[in-house]
C-alpha atoms as a PDB file:
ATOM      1  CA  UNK A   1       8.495 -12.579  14.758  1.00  0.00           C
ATOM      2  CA  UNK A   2       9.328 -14.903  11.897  1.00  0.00           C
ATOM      3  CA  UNK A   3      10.000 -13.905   8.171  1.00  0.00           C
ATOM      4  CA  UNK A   4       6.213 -15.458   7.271  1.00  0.00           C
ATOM      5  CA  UNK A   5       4.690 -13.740   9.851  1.00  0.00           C
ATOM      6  CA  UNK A   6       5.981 -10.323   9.032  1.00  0.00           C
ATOM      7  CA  UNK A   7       5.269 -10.612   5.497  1.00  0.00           C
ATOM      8  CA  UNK A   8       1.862 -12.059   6.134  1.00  0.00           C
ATOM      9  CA  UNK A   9       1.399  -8.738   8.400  1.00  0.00           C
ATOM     10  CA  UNK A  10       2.755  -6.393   5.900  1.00  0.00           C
ATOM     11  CA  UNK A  11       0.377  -8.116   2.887  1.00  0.00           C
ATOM     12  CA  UNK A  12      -2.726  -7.711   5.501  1.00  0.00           C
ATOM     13  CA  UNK A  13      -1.923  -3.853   6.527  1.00  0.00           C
ATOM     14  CA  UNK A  14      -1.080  -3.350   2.068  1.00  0.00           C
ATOM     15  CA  UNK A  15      -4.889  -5.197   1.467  1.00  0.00           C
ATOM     16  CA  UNK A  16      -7.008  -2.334   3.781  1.00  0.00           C
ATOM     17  CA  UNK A  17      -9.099   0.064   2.073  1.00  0.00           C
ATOM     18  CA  UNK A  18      -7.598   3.271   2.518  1.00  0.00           C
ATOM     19  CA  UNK A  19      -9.816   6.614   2.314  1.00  0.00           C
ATOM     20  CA  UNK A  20      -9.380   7.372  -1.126  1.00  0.00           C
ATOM     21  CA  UNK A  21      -9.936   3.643  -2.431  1.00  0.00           C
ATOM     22  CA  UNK A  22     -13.467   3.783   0.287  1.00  0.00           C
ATOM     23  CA  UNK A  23     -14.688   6.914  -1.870  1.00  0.00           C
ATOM     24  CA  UNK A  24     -13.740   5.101  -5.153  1.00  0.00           C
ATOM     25  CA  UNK A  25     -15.317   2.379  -4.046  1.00  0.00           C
ATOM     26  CA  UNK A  26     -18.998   4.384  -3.602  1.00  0.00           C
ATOM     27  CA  UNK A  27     -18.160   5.679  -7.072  1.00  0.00           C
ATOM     28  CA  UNK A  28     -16.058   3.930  -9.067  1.00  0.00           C
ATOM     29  CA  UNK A  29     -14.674   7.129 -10.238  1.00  0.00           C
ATOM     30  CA  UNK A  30     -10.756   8.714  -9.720  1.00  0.00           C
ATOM     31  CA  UNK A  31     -10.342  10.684  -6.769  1.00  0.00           C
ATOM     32  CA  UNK A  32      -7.429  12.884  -6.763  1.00  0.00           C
ATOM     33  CA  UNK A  33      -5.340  12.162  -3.784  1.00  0.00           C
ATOM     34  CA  UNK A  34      -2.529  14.293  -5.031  1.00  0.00           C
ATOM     35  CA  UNK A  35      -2.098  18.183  -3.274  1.00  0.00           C
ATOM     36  CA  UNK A  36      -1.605  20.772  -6.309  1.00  0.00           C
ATOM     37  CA  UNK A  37       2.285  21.095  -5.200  1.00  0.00           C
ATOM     38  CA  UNK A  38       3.029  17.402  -6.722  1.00  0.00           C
ATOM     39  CA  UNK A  39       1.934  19.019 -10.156  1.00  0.00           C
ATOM     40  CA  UNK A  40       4.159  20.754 -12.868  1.00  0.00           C
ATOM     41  CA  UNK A  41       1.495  23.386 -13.694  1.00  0.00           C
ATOM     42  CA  UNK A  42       3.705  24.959 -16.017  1.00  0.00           C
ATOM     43  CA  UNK A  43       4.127  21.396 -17.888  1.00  0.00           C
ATOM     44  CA  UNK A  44       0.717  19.916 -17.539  1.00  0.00           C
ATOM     45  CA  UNK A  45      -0.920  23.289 -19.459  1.00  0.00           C
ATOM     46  CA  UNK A  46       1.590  22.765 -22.580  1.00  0.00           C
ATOM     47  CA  UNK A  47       0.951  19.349 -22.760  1.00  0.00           C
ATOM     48  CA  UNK A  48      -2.894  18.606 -21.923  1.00  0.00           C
ATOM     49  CA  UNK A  49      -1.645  15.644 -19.656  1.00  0.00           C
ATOM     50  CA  UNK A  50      -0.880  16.075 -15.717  1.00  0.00           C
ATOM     51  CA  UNK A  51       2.588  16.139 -15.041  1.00  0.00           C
ATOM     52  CA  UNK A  52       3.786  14.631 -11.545  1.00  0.00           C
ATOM     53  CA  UNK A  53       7.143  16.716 -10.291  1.00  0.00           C
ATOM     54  CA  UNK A  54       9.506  16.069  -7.322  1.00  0.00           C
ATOM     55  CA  UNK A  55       7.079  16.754  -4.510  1.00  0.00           C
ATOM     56  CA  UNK A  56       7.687  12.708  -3.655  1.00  0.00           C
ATOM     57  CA  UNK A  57      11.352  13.310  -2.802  1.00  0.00           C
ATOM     58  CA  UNK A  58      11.456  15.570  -0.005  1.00  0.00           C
ATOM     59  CA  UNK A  59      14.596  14.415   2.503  1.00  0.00           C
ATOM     60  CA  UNK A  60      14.392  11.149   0.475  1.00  0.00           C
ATOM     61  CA  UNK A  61      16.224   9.804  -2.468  1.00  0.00           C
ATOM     62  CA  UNK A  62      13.056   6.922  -3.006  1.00  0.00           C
ATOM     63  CA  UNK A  63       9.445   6.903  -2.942  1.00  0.00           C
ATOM     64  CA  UNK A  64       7.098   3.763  -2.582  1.00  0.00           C
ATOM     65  CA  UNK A  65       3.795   3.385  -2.543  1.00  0.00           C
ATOM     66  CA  UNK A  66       0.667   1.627  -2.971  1.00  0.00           C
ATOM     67  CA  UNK A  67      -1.828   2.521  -5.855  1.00  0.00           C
ATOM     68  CA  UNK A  68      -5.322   2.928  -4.894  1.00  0.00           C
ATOM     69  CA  UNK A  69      -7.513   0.530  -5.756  1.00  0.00           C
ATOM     70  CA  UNK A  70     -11.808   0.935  -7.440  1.00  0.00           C
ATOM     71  CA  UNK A  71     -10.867   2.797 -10.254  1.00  0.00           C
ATOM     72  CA  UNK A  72      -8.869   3.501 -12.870  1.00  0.00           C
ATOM     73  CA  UNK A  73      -5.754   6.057 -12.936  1.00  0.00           C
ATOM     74  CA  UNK A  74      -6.260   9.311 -16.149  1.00  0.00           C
ATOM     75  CA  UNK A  75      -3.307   9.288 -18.073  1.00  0.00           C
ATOM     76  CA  UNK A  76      -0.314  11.043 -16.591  1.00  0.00           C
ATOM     77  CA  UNK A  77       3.292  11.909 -16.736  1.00  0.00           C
ATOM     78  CA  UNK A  78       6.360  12.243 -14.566  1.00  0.00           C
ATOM     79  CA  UNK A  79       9.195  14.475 -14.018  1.00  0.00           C
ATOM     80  CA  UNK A  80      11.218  11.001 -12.630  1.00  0.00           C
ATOM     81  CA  UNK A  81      11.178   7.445 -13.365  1.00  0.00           C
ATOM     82  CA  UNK A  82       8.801   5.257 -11.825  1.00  0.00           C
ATOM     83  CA  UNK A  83       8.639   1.231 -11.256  1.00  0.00           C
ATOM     84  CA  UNK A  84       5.121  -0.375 -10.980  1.00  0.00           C
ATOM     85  CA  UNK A  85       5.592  -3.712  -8.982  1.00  0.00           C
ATOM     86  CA  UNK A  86       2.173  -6.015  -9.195  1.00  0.00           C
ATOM     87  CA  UNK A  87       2.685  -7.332  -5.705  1.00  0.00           C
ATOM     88  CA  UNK A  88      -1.053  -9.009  -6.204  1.00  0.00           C
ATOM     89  CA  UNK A  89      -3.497 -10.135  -8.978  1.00  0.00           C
ATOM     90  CA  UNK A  90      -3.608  -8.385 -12.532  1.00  0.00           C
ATOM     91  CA  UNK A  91      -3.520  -4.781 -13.677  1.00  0.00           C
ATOM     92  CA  UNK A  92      -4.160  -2.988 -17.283  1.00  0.00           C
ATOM     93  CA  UNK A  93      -2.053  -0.140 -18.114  1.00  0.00           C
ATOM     94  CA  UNK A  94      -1.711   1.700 -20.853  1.00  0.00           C
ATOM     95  CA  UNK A  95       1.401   2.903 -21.640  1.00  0.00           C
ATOM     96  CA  UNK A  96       2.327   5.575 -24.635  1.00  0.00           C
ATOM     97  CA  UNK A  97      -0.597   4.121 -25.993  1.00  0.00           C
ATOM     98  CA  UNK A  98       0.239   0.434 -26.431  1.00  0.00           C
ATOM     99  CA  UNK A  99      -2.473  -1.786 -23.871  1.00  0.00           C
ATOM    100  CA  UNK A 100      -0.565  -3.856 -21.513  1.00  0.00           C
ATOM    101  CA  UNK A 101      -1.839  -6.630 -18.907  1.00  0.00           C
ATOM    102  CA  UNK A 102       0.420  -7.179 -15.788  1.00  0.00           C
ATOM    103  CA  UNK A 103       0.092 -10.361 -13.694  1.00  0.00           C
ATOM    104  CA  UNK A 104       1.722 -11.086 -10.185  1.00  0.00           C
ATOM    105  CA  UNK A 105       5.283 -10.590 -10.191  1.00  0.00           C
ATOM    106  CA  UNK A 106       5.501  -8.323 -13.431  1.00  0.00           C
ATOM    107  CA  UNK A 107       7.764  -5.169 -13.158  1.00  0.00           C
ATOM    108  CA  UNK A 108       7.301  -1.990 -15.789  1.00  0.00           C
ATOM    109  CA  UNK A 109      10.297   0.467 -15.884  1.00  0.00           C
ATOM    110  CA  UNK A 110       8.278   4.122 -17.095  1.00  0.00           C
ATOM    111  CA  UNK A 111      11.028   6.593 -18.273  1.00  0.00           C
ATOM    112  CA  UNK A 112      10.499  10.227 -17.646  1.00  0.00           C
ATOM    113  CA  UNK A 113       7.907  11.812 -19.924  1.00  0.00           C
ATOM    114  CA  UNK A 114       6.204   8.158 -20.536  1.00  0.00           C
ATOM    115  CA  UNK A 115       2.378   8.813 -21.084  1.00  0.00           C
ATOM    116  CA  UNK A 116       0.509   6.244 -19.130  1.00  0.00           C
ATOM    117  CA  UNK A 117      -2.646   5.384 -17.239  1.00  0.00           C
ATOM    118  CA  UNK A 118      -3.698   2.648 -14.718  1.00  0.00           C
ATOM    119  CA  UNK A 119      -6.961   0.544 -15.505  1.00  0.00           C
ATOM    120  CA  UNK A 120      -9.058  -0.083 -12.561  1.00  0.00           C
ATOM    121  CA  UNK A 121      -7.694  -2.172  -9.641  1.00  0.00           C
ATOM    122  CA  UNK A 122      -9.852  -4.768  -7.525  1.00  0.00           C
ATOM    123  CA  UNK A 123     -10.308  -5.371  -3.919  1.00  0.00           C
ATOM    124  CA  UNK A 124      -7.172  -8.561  -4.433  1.00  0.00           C
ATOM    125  CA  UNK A 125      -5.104  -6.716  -6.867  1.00  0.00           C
ATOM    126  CA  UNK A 126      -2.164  -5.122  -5.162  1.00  0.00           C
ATOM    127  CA  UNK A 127       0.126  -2.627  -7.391  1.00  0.00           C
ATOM    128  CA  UNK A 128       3.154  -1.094  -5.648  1.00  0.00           C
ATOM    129  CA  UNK A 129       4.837   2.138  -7.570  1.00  0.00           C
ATOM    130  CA  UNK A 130       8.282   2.776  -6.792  1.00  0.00           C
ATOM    131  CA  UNK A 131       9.512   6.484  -7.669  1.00  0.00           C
ATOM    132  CA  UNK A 132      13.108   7.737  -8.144  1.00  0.00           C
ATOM    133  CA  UNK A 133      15.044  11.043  -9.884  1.00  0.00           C
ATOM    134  CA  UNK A 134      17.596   9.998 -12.811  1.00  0.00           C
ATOM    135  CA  UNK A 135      20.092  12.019 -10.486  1.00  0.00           C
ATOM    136  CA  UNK A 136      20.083   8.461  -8.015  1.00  0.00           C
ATOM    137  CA  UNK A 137      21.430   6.465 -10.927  1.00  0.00           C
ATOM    138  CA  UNK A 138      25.038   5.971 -10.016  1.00  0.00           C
ATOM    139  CA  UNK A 139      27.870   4.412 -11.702  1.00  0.00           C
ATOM    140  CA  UNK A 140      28.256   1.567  -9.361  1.00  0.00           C
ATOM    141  CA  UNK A 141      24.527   0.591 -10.096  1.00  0.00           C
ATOM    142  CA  UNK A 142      25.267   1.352 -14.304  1.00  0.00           C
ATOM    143  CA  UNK A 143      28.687  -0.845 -13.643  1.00  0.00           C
ATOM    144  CA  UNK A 144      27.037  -3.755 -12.002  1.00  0.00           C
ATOM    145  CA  UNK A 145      24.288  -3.773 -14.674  1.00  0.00           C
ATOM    146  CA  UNK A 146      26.734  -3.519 -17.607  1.00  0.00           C
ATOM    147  CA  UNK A 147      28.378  -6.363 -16.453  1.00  0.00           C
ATOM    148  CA  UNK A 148      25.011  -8.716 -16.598  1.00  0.00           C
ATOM    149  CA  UNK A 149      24.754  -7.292 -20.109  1.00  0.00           C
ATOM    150  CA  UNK A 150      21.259  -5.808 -18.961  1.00  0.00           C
ATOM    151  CA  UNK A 151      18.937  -4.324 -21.365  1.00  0.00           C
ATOM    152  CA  UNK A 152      18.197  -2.156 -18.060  1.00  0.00           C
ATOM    153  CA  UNK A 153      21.870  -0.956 -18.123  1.00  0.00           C
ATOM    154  CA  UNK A 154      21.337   0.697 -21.936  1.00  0.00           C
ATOM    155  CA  UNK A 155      18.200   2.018 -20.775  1.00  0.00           C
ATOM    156  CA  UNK A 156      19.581   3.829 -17.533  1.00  0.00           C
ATOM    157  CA  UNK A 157      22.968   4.803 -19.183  1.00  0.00           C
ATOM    158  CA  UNK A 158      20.928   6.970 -21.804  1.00  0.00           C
ATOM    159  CA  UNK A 159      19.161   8.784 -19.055  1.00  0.00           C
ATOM    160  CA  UNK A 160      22.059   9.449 -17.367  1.00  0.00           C
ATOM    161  CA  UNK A 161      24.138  10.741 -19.970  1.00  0.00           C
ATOM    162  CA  UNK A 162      21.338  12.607 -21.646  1.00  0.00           C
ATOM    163  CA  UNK A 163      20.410  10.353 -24.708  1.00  0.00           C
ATOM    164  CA  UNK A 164      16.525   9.851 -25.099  1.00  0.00           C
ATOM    165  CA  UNK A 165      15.929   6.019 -25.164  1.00  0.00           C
ATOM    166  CA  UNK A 166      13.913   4.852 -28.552  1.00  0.00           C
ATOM    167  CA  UNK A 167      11.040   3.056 -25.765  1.00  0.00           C
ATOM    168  CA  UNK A 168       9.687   4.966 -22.938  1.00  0.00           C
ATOM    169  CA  UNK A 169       9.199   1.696 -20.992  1.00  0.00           C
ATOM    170  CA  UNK A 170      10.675  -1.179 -20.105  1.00  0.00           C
ATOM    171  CA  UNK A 171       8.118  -4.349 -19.358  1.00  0.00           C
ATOM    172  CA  UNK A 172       9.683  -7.322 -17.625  1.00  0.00           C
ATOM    173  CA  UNK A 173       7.548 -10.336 -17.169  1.00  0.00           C
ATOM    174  CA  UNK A 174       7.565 -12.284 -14.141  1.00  0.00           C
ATOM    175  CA  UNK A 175       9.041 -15.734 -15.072  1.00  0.00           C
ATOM    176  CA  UNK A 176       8.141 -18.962 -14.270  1.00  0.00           C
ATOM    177  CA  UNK A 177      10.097 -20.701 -12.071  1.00  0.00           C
ATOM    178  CA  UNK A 178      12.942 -17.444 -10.948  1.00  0.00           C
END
């Protein structure tokens, strides 16, 4: 099987409708596909906003997955960062209140604790979330940023070493021609 071939495979098996995205589709309402062990109930009554724990990570260091498409995500919170990856078409997000609109290739960077929701996703818009603990950022990954003189590097050093960063996010635009 060829490099095209298995890509074109993966794309077609990321495109079905899952359950959850058929009963948003009827609706065009959330549906909660999360169990109540991927809360922080102790969090989420303090702060009025549902906080998303470790329950991702069991016997793995990374979690990815695709966001469910036909309707759009409440605003929510994480105990871990998370990358949203728009693999396909356009998404709106709002994140710590500021309205952003993500095209094909754009990556956002959501520190832990960043207030966001996800606007509602078409049938050919493809958004892939990518979750990891601050405890997985190593010093070989802070020393190979550091030497690119990455604005990701200051943002993942302060995490590590306990400093709250002045943005919650990070937003970096696909660009034309990379």
């Amino acid at each position: 099987m060829g490099i095209e071939t298995m890509l074109d495979s993966v794309l077609n098996q990321l495109m079905k409708t899952t359950a959850i995205e058929r009963q948003q589709l009827k609706i065009y309402e959330f549906q909660n596909d999360m169990p109540v062990a991927a809360y922080d109930t102790s969090l989420t009554q303090e702060r009025k906003t549902p906080v998303l724990n470790n329950y991702f990570f069991k016997n793995k260091n990374i979690y990815v997955s695709k966001h469910n498409r036909y309707a759009p995500y409440p605003v929510h919170t994480h105990t871990f960062l998370e990358i949203n990856y728009v693999l396909r078409g356009e998404v709106d997000e709002v994140v710590e209140g500021r309205e952003m609109h993500l095209k094909t290739g754009d990556l956002l960077l959501l520190d832990v604790g960043c207030n966001h929701s996800i606007g509602y996703l078409g049938t050919n818009d493809l958004l892939i979330n990518i979750l990891f603990r601050d405890r997985d950022i190593n010093i070989d990954l802070l020393n190979d940023l550091r030497k690119n003189q990455s604005v990701l590097y200051e943002f993942l050093l302060n995490r590590k070493i306990g400093i709250g960063n002045t943005e919650k996010y990070i937003y970096f635009p696909q660009t034309k021609g990379a």
